[in-house]
N, C-alpha and C. Protein backbone atom coordinates (compact mmCIF):
# COMPACT_ATOMS: atom_id res chain seq x y z
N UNK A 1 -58.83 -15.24 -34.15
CA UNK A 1 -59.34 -14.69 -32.91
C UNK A 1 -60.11 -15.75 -32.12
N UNK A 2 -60.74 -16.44 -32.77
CA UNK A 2 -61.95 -17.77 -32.14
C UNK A 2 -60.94 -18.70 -31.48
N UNK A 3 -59.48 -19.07 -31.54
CA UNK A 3 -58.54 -19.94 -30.97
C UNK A 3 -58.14 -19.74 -29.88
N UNK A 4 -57.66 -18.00 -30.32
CA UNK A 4 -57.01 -17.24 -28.89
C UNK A 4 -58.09 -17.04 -27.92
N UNK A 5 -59.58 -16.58 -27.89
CA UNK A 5 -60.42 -17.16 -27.13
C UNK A 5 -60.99 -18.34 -26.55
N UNK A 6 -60.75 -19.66 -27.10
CA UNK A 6 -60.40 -20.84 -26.81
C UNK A 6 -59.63 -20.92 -25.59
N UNK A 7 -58.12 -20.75 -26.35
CA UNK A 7 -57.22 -20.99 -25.81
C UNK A 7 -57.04 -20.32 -24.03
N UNK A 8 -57.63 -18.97 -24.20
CA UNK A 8 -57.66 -18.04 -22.82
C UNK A 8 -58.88 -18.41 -21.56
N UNK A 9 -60.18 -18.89 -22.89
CA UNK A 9 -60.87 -19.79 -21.80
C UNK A 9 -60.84 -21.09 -21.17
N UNK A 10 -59.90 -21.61 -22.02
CA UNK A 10 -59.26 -23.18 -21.48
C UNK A 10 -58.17 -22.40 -19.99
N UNK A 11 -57.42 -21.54 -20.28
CA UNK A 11 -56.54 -21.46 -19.57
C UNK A 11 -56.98 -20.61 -18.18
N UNK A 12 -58.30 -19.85 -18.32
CA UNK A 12 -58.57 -19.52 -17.35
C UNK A 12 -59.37 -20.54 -16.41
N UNK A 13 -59.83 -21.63 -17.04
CA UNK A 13 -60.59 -22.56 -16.52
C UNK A 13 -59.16 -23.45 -15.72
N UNK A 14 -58.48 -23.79 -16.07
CA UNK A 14 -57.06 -24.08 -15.29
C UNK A 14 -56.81 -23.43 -14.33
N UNK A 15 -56.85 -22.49 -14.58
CA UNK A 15 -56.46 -21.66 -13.60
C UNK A 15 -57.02 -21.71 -12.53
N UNK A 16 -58.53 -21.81 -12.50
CA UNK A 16 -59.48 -22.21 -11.39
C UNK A 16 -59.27 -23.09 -10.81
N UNK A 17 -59.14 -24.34 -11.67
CA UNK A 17 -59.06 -25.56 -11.30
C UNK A 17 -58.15 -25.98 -10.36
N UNK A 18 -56.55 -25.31 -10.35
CA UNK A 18 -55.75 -25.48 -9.94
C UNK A 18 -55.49 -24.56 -8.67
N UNK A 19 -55.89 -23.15 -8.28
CA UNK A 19 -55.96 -22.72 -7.55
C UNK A 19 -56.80 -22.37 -6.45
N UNK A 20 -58.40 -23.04 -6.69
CA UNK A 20 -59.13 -23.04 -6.06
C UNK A 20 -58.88 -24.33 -4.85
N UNK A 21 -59.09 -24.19 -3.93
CA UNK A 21 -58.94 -25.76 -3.11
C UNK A 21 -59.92 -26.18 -2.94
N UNK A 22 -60.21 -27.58 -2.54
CA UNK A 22 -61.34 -28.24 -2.49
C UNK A 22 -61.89 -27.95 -1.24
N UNK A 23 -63.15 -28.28 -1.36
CA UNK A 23 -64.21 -27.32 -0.41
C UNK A 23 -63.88 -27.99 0.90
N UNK A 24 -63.17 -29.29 1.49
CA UNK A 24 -63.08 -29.93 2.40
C UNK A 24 -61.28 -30.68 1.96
N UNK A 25 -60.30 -30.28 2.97
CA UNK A 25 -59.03 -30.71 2.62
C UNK A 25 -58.23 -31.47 3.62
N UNK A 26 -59.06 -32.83 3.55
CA UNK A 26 -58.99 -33.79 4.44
C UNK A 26 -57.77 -34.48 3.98
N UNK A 27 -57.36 -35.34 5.34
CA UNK A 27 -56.15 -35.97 4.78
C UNK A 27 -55.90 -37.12 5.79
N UNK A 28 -55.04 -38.35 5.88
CA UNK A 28 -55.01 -39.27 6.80
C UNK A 28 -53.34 -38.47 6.87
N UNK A 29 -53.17 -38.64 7.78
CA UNK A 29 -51.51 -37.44 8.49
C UNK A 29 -50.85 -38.91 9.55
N UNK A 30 -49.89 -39.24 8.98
CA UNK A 30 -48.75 -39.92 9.68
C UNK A 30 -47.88 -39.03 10.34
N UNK A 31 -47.92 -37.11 10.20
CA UNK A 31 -47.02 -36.85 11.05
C UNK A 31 -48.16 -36.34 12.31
N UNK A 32 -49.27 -36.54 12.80
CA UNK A 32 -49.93 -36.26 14.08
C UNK A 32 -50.48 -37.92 14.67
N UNK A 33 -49.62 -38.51 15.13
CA UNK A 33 -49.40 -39.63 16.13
C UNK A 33 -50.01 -39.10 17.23
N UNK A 34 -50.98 -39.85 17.44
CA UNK A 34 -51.92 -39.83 18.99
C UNK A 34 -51.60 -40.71 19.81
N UNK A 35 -52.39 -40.81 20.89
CA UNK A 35 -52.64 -41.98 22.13
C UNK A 35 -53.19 -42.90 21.63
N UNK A 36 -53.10 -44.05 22.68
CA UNK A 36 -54.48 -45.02 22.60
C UNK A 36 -56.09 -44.32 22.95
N UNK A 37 -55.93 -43.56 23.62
CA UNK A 37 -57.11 -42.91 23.94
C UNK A 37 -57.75 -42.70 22.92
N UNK A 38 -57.61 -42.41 21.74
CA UNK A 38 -57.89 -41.56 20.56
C UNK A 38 -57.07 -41.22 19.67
N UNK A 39 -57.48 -42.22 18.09
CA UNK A 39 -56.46 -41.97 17.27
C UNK A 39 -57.23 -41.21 15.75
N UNK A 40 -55.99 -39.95 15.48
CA UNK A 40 -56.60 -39.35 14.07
C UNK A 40 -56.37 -39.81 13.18
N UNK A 41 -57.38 -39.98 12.88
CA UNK A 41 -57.48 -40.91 11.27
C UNK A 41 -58.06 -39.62 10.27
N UNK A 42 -57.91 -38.27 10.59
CA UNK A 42 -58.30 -37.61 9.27
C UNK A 42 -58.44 -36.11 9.97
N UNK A 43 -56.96 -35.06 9.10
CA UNK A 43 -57.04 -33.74 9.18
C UNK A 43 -57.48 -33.14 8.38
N UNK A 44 -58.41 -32.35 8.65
CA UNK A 44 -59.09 -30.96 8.08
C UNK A 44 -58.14 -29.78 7.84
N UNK A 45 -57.11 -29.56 7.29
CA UNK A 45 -56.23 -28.32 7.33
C UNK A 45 -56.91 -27.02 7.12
N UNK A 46 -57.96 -27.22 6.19
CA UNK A 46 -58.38 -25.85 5.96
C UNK A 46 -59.48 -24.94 7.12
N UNK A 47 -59.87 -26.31 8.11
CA UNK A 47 -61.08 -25.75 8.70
C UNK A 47 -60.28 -26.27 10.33
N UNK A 48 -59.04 -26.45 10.43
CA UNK A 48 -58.14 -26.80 11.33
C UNK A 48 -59.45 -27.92 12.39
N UNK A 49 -59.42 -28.92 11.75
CA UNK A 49 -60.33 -29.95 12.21
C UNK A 49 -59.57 -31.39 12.40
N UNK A 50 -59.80 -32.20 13.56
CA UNK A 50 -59.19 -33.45 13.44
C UNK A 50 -60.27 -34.39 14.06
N UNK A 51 -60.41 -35.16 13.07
CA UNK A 51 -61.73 -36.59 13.11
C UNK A 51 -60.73 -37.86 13.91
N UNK A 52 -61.17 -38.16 15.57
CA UNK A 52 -60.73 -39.01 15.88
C UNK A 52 -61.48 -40.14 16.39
N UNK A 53 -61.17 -41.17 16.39
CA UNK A 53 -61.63 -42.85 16.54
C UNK A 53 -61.15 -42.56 18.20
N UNK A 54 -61.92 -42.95 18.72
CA UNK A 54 -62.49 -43.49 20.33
C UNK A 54 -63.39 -44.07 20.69
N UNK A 55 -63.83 -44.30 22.06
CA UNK A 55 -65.02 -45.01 22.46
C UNK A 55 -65.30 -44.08 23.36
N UNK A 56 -66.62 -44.38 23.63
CA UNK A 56 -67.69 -42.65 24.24
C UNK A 56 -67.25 -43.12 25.97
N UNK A 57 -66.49 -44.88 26.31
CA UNK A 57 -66.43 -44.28 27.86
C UNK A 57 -65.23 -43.48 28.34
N UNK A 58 -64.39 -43.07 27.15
CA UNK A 58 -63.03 -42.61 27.37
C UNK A 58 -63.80 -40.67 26.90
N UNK A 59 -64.46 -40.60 26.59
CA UNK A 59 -65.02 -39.10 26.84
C UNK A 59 -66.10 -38.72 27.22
N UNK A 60 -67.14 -39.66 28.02
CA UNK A 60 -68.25 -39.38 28.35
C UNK A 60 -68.35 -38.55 29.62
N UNK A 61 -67.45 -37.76 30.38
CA UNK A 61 -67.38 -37.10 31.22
C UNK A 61 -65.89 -35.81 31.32
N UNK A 62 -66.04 -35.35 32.66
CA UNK A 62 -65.31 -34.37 32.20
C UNK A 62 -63.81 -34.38 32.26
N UNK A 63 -63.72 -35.40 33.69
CA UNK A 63 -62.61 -36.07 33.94
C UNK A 63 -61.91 -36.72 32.51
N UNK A 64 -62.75 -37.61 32.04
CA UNK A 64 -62.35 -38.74 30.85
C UNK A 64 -62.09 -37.80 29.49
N UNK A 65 -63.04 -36.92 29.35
CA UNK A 65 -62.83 -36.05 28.30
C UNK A 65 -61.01 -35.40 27.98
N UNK A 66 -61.41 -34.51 29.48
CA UNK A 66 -60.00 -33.54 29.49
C UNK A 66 -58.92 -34.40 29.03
N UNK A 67 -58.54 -35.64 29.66
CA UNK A 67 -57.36 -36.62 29.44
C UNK A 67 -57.02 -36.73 27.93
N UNK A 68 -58.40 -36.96 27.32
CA UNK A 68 -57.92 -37.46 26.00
C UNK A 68 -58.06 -36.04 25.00
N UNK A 69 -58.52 -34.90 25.15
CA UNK A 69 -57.93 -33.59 24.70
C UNK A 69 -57.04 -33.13 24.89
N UNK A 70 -56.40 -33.64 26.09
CA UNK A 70 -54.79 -32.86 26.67
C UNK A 70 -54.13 -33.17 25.45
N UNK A 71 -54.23 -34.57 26.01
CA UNK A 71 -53.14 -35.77 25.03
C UNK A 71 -53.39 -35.16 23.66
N UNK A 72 -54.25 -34.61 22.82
CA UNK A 72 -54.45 -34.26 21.89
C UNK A 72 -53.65 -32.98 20.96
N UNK A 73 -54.24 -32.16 22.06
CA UNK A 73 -53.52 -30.57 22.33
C UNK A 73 -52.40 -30.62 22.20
N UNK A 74 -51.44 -32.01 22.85
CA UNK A 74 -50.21 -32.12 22.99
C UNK A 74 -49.86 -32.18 21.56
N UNK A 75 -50.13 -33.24 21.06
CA UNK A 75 -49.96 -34.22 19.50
C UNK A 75 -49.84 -32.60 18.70
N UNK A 76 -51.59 -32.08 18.74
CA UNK A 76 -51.81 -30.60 17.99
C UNK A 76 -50.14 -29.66 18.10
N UNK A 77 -50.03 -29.74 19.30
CA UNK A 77 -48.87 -28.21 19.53
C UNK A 77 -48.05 -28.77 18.63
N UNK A 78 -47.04 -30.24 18.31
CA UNK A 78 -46.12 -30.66 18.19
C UNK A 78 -46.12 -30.92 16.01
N UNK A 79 -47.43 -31.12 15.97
CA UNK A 79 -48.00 -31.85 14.76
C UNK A 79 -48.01 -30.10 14.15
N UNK A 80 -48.95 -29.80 14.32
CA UNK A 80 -49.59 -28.29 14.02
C UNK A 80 -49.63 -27.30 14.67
N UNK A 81 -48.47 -26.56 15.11
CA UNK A 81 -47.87 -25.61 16.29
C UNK A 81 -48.92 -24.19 15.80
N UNK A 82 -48.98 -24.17 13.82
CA UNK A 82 -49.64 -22.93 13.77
C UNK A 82 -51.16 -22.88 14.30
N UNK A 83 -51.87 -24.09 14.47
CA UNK A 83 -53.20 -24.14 14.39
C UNK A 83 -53.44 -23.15 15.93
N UNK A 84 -52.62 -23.13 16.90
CA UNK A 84 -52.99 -22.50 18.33
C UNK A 84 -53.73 -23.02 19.15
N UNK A 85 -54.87 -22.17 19.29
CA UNK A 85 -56.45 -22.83 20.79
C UNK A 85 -57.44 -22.95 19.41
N UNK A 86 -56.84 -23.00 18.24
CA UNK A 86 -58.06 -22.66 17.25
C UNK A 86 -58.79 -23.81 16.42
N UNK A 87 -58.11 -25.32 17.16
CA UNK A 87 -58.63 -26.56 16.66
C UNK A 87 -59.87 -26.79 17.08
N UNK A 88 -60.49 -28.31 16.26
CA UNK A 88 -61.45 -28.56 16.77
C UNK A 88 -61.63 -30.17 16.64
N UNK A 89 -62.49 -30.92 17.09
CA UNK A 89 -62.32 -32.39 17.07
C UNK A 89 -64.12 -32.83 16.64
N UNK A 90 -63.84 -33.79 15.83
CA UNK A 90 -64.95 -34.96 15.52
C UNK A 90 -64.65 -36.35 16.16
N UNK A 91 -65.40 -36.96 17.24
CA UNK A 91 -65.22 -38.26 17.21
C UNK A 91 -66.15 -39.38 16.94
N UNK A 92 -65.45 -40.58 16.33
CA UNK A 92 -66.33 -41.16 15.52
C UNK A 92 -66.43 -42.72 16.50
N UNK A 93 -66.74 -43.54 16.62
CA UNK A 93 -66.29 -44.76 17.24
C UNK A 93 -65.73 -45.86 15.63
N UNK A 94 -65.83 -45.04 14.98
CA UNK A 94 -65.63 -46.25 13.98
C UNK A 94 -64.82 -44.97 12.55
N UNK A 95 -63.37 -45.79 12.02
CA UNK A 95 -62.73 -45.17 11.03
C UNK A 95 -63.44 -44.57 9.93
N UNK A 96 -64.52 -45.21 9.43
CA UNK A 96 -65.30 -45.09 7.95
C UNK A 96 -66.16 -44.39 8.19
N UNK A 97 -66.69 -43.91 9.57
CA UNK A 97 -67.56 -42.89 9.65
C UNK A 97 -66.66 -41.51 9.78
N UNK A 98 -66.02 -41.17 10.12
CA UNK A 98 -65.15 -40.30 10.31
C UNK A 98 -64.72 -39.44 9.27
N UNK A 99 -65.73 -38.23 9.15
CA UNK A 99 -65.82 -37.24 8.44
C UNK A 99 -67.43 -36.32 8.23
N UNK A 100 -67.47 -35.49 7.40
CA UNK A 100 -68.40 -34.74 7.01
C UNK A 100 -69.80 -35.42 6.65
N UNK A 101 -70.76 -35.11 7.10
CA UNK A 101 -71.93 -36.06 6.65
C UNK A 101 -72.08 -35.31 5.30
N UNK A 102 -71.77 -34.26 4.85
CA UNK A 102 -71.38 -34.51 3.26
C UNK A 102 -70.66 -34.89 2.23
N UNK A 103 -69.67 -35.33 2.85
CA UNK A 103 -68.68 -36.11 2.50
C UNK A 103 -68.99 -37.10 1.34
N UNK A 104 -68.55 -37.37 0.34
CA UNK A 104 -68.75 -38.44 -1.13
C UNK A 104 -69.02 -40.43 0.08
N UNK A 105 -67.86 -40.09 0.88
CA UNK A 105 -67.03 -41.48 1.31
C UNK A 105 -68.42 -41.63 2.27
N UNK A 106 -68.72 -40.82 3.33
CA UNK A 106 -69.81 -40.71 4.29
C UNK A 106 -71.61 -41.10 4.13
N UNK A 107 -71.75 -40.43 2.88
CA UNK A 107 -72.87 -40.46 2.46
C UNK A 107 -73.94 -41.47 2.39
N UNK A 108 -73.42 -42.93 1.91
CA UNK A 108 -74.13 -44.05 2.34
C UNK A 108 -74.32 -44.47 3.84
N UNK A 109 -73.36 -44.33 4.85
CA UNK A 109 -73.60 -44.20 6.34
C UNK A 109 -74.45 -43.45 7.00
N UNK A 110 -74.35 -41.95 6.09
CA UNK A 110 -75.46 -41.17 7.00
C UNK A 110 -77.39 -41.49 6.65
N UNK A 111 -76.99 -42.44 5.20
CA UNK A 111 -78.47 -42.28 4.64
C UNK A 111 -79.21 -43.94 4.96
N UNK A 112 -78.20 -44.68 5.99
CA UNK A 112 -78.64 -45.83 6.79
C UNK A 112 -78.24 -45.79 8.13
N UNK A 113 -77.94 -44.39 8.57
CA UNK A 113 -78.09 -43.97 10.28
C UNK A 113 -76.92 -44.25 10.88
N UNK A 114 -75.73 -45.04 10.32
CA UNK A 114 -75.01 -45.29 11.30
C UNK A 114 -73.63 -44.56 11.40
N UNK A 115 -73.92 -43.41 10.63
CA UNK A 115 -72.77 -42.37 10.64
C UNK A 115 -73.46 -41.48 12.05
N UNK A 116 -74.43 -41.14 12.10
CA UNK A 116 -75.24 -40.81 13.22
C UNK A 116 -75.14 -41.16 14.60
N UNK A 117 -74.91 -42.33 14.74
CA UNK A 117 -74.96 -43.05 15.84
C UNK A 117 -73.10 -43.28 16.09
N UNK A 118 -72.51 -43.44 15.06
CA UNK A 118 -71.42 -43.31 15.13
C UNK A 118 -70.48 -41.98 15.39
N UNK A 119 -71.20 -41.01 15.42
CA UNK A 119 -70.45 -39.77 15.47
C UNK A 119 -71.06 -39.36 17.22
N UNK A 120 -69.99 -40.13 17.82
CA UNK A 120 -70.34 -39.64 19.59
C UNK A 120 -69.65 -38.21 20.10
N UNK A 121 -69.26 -37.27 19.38
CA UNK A 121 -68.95 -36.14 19.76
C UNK A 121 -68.29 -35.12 19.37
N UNK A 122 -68.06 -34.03 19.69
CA UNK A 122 -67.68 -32.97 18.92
C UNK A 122 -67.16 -31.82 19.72
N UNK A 123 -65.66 -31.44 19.79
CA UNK A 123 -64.98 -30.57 20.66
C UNK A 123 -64.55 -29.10 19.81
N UNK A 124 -64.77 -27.87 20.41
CA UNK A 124 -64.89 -26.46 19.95
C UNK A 124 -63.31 -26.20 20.66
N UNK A 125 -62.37 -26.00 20.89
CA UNK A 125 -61.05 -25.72 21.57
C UNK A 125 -61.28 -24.71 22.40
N UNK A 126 -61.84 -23.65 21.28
CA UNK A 126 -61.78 -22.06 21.91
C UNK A 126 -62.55 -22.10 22.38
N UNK A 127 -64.19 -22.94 22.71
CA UNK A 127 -65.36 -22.36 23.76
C UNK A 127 -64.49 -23.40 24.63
N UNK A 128 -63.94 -24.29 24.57
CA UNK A 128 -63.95 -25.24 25.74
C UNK A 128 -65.43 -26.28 26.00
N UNK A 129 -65.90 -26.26 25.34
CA UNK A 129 -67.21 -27.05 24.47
C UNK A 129 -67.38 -28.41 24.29
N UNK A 130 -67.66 -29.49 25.12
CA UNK A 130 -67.72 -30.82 24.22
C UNK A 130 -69.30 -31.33 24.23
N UNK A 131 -69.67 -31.27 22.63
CA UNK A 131 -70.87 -32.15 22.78
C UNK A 131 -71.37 -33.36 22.39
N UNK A 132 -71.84 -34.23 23.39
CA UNK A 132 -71.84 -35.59 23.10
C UNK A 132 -72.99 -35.90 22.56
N UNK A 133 -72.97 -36.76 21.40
CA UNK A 133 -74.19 -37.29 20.74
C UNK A 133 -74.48 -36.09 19.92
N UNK A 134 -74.01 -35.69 19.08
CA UNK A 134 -74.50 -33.88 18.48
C UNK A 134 -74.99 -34.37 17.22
N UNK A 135 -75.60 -35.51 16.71
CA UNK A 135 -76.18 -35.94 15.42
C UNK A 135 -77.46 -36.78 15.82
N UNK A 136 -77.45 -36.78 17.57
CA UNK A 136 -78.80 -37.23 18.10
C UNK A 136 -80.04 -36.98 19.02
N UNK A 137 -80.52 -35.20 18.84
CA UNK A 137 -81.09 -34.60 19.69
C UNK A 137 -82.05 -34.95 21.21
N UNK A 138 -82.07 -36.43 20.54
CA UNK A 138 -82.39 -37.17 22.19
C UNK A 138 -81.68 -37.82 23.21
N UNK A 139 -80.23 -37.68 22.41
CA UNK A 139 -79.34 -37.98 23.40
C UNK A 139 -78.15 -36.78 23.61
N UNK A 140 -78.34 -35.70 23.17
CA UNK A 140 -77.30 -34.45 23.07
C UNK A 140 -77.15 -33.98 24.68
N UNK A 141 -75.64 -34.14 24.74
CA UNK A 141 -75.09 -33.82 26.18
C UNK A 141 -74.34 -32.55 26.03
N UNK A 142 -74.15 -31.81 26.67
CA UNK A 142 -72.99 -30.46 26.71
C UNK A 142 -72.12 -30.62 27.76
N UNK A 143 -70.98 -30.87 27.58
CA UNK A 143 -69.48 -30.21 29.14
C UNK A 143 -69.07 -29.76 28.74
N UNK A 144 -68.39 -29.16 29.87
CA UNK A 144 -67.58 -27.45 29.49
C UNK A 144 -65.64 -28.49 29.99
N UNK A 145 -65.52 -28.28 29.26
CA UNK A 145 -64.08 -29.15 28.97
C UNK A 145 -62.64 -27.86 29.08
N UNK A 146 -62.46 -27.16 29.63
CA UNK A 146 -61.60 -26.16 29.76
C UNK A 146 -60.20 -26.68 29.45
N UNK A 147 -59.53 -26.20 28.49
CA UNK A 147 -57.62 -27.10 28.49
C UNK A 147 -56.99 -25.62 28.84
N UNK A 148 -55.70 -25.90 28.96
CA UNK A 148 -54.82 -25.56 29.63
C UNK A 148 -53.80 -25.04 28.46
């Protein structure tokens, strides 16, 4: 009897292991090809999230913004048709910052500031939402970024 309980708690522990997903299910995706404007270097499937590399003068307004979300939206419809208006965007100016400030990979960046300073913005799809600087309350900007 002490084996077959073994054996059922090994196998239910598998079972977890294998069907639970990881709390963050990031990925570098060769099939969502961007612009120069802004390139994804890392999908979120589970939290329909995409971390992209830019520079803050290609979204620091509303004009500059919209361009490089269109272009995005576009990539999104074609890349990830199921995701809908229900994406969302991280941008980083730099590849290695680009992700979760809890992140394993992140963690030394955020705990010498320059994941902080590196994370220039953050787009909501469905409010139509972009906020710039959102890891630096003295520089936090809001536009209302409406897509189409």
């Amino acid at each position: 009897m002490g084996i077959c309980k073994k054996f059922l708690g090994a196998l239910a522990l598998l079972f977890l292991l294998v069907s639970v997903p990881t709390a963050v299910a990031q990925i570098h995706s060769e099939t969502c090809k961007s612009d120069d404007s802004g390139s994804i270097v890392q999908i979120d499937e589970r939290n329909e999230r995409i971390f992209v590399v830019t520079t803050l003068d290609k979204i620091n307004t509303v004009v500059k913004a919209r361009k490089v979300l269109l272009a995005l939206q576009k990539t999104l419809k074609e890349c990830r048709s199921d995701w809908g208006n229900m994406w969302s965007v991280s941008f980083f100016s730099d590849a290695k910052h680009a992700g979760y400030k809890h992140d394993d990979s992140v963690k030394p960046f955020v705990r010498d500031g320059s994941w902080s300073r590196a994370y220039l913005g953050e787009y909501e799809r469905v409010e139509g939402k972009l906020t710039l600087h959102p890891a630096d309350p003295n520089r936090l900007k809001f536009l209302k970024v409406p897509l189409r």
